[in-house]
Protein backbone atom coordinates (compact mmCIF):
# COMPACT_ATOMS: atom_id res chain seq x y z
CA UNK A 1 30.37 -19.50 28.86
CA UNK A 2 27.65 -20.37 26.20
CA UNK A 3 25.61 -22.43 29.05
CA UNK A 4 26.28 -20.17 31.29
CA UNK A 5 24.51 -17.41 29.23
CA UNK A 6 21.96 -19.70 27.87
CA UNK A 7 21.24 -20.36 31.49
CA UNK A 8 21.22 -16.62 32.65
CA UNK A 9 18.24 -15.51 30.08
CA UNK A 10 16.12 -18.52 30.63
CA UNK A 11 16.86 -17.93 34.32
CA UNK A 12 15.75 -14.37 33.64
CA UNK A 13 12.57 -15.13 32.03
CA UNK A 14 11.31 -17.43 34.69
CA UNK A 15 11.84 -15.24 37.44
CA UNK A 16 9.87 -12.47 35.64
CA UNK A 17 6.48 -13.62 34.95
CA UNK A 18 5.67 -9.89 33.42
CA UNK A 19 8.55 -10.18 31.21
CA UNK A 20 8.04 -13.49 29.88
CA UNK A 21 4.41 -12.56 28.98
CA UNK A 22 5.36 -9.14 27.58
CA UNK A 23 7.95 -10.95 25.45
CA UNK A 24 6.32 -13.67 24.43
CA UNK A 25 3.22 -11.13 22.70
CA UNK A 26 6.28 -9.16 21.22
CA UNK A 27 7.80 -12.31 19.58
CA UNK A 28 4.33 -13.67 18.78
CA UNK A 29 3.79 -10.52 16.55
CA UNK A 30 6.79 -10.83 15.13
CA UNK A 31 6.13 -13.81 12.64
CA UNK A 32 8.69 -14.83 10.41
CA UNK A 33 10.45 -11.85 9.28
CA UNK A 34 13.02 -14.05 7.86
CA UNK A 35 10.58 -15.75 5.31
CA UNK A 36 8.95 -12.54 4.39
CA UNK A 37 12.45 -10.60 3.69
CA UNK A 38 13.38 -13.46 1.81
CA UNK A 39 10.34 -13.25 -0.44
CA UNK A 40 11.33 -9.69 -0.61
CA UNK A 41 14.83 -10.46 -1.72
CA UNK A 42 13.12 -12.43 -4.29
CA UNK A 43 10.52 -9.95 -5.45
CA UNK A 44 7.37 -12.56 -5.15
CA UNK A 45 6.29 -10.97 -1.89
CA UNK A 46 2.38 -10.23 -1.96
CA UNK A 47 1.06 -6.72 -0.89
CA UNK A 48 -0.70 -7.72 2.10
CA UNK A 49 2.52 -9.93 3.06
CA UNK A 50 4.16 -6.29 3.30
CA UNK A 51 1.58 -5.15 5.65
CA UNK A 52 2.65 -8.53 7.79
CA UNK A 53 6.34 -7.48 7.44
CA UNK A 54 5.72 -4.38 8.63
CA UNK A 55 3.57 -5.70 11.88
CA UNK A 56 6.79 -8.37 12.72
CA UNK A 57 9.51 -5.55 12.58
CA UNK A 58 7.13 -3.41 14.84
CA UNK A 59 7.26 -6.82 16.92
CA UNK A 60 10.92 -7.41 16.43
CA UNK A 61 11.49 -3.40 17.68
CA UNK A 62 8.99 -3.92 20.73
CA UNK A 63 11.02 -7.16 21.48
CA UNK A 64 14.58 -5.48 21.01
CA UNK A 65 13.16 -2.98 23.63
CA UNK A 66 11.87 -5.14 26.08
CA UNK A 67 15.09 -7.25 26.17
CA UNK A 68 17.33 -3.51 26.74
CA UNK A 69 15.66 -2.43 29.61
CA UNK A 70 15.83 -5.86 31.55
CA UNK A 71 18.72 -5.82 33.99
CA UNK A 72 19.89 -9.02 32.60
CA UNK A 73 23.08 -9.32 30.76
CA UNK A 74 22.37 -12.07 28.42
CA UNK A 75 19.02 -10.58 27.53
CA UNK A 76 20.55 -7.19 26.89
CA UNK A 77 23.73 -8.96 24.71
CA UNK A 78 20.49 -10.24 22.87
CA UNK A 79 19.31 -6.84 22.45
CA UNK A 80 22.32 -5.67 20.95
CA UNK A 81 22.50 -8.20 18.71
CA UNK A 82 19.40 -6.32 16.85
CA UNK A 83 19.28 -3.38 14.68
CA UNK A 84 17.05 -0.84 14.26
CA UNK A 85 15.02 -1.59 11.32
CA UNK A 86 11.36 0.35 12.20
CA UNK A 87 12.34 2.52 9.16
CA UNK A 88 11.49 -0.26 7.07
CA UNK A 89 8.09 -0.77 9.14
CA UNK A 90 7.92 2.71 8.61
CA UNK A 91 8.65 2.83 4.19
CA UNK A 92 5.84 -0.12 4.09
CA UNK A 93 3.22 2.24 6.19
CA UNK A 94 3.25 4.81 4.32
CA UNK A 95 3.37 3.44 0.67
CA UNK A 96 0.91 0.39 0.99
CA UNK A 97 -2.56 1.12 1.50
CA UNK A 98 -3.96 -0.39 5.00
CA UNK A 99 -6.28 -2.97 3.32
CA UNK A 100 -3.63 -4.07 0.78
CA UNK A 101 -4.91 -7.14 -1.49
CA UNK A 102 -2.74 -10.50 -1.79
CA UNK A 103 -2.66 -9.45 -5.55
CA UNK A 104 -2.41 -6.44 -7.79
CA UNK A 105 -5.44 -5.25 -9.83
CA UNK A 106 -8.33 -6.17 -6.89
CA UNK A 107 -8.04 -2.85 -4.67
CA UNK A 108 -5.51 -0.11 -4.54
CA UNK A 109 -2.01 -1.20 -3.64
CA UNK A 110 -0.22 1.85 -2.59
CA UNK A 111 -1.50 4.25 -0.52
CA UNK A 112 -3.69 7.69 -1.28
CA UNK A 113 -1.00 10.29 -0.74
CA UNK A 114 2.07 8.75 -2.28
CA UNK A 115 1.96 10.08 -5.65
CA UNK A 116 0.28 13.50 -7.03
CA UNK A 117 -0.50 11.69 -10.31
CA UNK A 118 -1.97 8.40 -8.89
CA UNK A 119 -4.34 10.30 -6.62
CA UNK A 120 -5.57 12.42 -9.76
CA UNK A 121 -5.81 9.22 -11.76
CA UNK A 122 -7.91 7.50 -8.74
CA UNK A 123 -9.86 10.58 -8.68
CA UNK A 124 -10.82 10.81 -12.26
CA UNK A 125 -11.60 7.17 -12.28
CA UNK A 126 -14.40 7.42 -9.15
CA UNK A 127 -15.41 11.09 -10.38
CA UNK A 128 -15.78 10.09 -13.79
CA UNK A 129 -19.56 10.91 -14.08
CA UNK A 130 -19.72 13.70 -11.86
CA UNK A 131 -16.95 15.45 -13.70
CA UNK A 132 -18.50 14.73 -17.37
CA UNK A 133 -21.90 15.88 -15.86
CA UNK A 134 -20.52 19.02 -14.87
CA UNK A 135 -18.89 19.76 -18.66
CA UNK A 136 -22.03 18.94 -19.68
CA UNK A 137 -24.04 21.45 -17.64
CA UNK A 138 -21.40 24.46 -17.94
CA UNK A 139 -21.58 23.22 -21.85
CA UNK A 140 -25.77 24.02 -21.40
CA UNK A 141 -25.20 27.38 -19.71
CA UNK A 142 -22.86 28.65 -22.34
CA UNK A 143 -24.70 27.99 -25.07
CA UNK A 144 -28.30 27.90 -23.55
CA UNK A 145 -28.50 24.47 -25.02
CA UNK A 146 -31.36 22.98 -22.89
CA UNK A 147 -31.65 19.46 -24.52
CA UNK A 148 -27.52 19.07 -24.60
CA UNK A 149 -26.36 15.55 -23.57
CA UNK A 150 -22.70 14.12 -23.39
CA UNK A 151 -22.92 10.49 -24.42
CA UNK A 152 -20.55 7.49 -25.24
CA UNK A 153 -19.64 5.17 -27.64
CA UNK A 154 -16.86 2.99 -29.02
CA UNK A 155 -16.34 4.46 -32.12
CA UNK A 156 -16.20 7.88 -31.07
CA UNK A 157 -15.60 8.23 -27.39
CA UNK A 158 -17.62 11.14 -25.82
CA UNK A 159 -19.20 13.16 -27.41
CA UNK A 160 -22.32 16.22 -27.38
CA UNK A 161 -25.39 15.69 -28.94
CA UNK A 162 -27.51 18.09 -29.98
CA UNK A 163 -30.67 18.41 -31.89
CA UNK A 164 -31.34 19.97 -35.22
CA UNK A 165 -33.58 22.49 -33.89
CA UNK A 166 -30.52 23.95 -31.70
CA UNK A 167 -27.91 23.67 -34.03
CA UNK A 168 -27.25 27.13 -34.98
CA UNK A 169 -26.26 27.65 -31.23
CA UNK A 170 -22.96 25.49 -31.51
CA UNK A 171 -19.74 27.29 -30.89
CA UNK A 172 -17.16 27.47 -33.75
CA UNK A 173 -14.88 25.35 -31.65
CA UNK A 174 -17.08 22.26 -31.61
CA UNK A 175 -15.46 19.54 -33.97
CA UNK A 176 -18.63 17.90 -35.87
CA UNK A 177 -18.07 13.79 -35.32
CA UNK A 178 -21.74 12.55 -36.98
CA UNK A 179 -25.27 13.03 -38.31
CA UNK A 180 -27.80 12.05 -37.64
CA UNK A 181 -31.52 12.29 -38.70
CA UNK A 182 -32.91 14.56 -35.89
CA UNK A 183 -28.90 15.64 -34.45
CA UNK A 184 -25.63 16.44 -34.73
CA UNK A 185 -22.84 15.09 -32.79
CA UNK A 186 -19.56 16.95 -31.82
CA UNK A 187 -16.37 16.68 -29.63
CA UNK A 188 -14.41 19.51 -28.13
CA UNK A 189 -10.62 19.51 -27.40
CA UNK A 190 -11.47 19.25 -23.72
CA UNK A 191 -13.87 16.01 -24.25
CA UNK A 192 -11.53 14.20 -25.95
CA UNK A 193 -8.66 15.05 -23.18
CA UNK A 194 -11.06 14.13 -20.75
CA UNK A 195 -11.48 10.83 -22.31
CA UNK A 196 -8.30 10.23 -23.18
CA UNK A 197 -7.59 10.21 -19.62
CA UNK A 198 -10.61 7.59 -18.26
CA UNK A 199 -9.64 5.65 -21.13
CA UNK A 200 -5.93 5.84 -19.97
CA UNK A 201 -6.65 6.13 -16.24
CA UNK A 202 -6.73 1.81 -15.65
CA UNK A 203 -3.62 1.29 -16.97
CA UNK A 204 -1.47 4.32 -15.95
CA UNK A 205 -2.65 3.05 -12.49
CA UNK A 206 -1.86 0.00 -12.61
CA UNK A 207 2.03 1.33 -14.23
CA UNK A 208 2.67 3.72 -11.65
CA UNK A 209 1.71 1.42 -8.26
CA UNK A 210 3.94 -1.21 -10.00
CA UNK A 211 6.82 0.96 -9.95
CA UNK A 212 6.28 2.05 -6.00
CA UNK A 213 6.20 -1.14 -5.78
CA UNK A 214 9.31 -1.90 -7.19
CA UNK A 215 11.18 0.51 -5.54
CA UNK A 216 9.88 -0.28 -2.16
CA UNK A 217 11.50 -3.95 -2.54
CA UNK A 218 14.68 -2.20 -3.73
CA UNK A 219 15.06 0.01 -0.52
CA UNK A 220 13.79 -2.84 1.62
CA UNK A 221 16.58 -4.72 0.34
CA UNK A 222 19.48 -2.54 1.29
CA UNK A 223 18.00 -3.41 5.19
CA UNK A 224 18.38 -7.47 4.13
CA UNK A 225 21.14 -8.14 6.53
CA UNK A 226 19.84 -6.61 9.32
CA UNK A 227 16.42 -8.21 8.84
CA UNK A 228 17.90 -11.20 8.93
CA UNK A 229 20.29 -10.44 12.10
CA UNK A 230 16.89 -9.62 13.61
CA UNK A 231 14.87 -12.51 12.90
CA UNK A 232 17.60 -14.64 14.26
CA UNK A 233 17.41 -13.11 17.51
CA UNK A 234 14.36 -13.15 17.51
CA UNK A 235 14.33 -17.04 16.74
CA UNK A 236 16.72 -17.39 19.87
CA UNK A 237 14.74 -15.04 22.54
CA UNK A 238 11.93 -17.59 21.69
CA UNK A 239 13.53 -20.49 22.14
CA UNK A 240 15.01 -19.38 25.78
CA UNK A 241 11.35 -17.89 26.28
CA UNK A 242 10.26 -21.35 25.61
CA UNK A 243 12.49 -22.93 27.73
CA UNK A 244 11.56 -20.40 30.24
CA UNK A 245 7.79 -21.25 29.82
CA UNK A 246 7.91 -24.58 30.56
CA UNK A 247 10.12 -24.71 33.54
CA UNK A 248 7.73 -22.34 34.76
CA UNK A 249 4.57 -24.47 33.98
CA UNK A 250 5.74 -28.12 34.84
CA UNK A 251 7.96 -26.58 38.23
């Protein structure tokens, strides 16, 4: 009975030139699903490997599908044999960003969207200057301040400087940090939130995509089975395709 199946698919495959190709390209894109959900299992699986994971269970899925709607009874015992895992194609699309690095810290990991507070982080960190040079100028306006620059330094962050000859314009609020010969220095409450997030925005980043992260591999992992049920009929549809192939080719 084994044979006899065995012999039915690869029969199958050669009569149907269409359905050899089509399922050849579907297993082709399928890759080894079982190497990448073990790496997954193990938590050393890359970023960008995700991205390939999610491209072999799209594979895997187009496969399952091709194999159903033959009229074959092997190939459709094969198809049954899968599971339905595009939800996990599905979890890696939306959470890892389309050019996904092999390694944290080079480009942004997970994807704009996923989280309210990495988005405003991201956001301060590119807007940076924009943002500080529009304190700056609503700073000017209020106080008619014409010569009022927001600087930076390591000892004490950002700050306003402002020169002698304007000083009696400073509002009550401003916190005096330094002086100097020709100016006075001063932070506001707002500044130093302001840089308190920049100075916090790298690493806060880099905290909250390594917990997506995390819990990505943890609800991957509750599909391991059938990932692995997959890629093993997957490994067998190629191997009969194979078969298929070459009785085709050498008659």
């Amino acid at each position: 009975e084994k044979l006899k199946w065995r012999h039915d698919a690869v029969e199958a495959f050669y009569n149907d030139n269409d359905l050899r190709e089509r399922g050849r390209d579907a297993a082709r894109r399928t890759g080894d699903i079982e190497r990448l959900g073990g790496r997954v299992a193990s938590g050393k699986i890359s970023p960008r490997e995700m991205q390939q994971l999610a491209d072999g269970v799209r594979g895997a899925m187009d496969l399952r599908e091709i194999l159903n709607q033959t009229q074959n009874r092997s190939l459709q015992t094969l198809s049954a044999a899968m599971t339905d895992i595009m939800d996990v194609a599905q979890w890696i699309s939306s959470t890892i960003a389309p050019d996904a690095p092999n390694s944290f810290g080079k480009s942004p990991v997970i994807a704009d969207g996923v989280d309210g507070e990495l988005d405003e982080l991201r956001a301060l960190r590119a807007n940076s200057h924009d943002a500080l040079l529009a304190i700056q100028t609503r700073e000017m306006e209020n106080t008619v301040i014409s010569s009022l620059k927001i600087h930076f330094n390591n000892v004490f962050g950002y700050y306003l400087e402002v020169r002698n000859t304007h000083k009696d314009k400073v509002p009550e609020h401003w916190i005096r940090k330094q002086t100097l010969v020709n100016a006075e220095r001063y932070i506001t409450p707002e500044l130093k939130e302001y840089e308190d997030k920049i100075m916090g925005a790298e690493e806060r980043i880099a905290a909250i995509e390594d917990r997506i992260y995390k819990e990505l591999l943890s609800r991957i992992n509750t599909r391991f089975t059938d990932l692995h049920a997959n890629a093993s009929a997957v490994a067998t549809a190629d191997c009969l395709l194979s078969f298929a192939e070459v009785a085709a080719e050498y008659n």
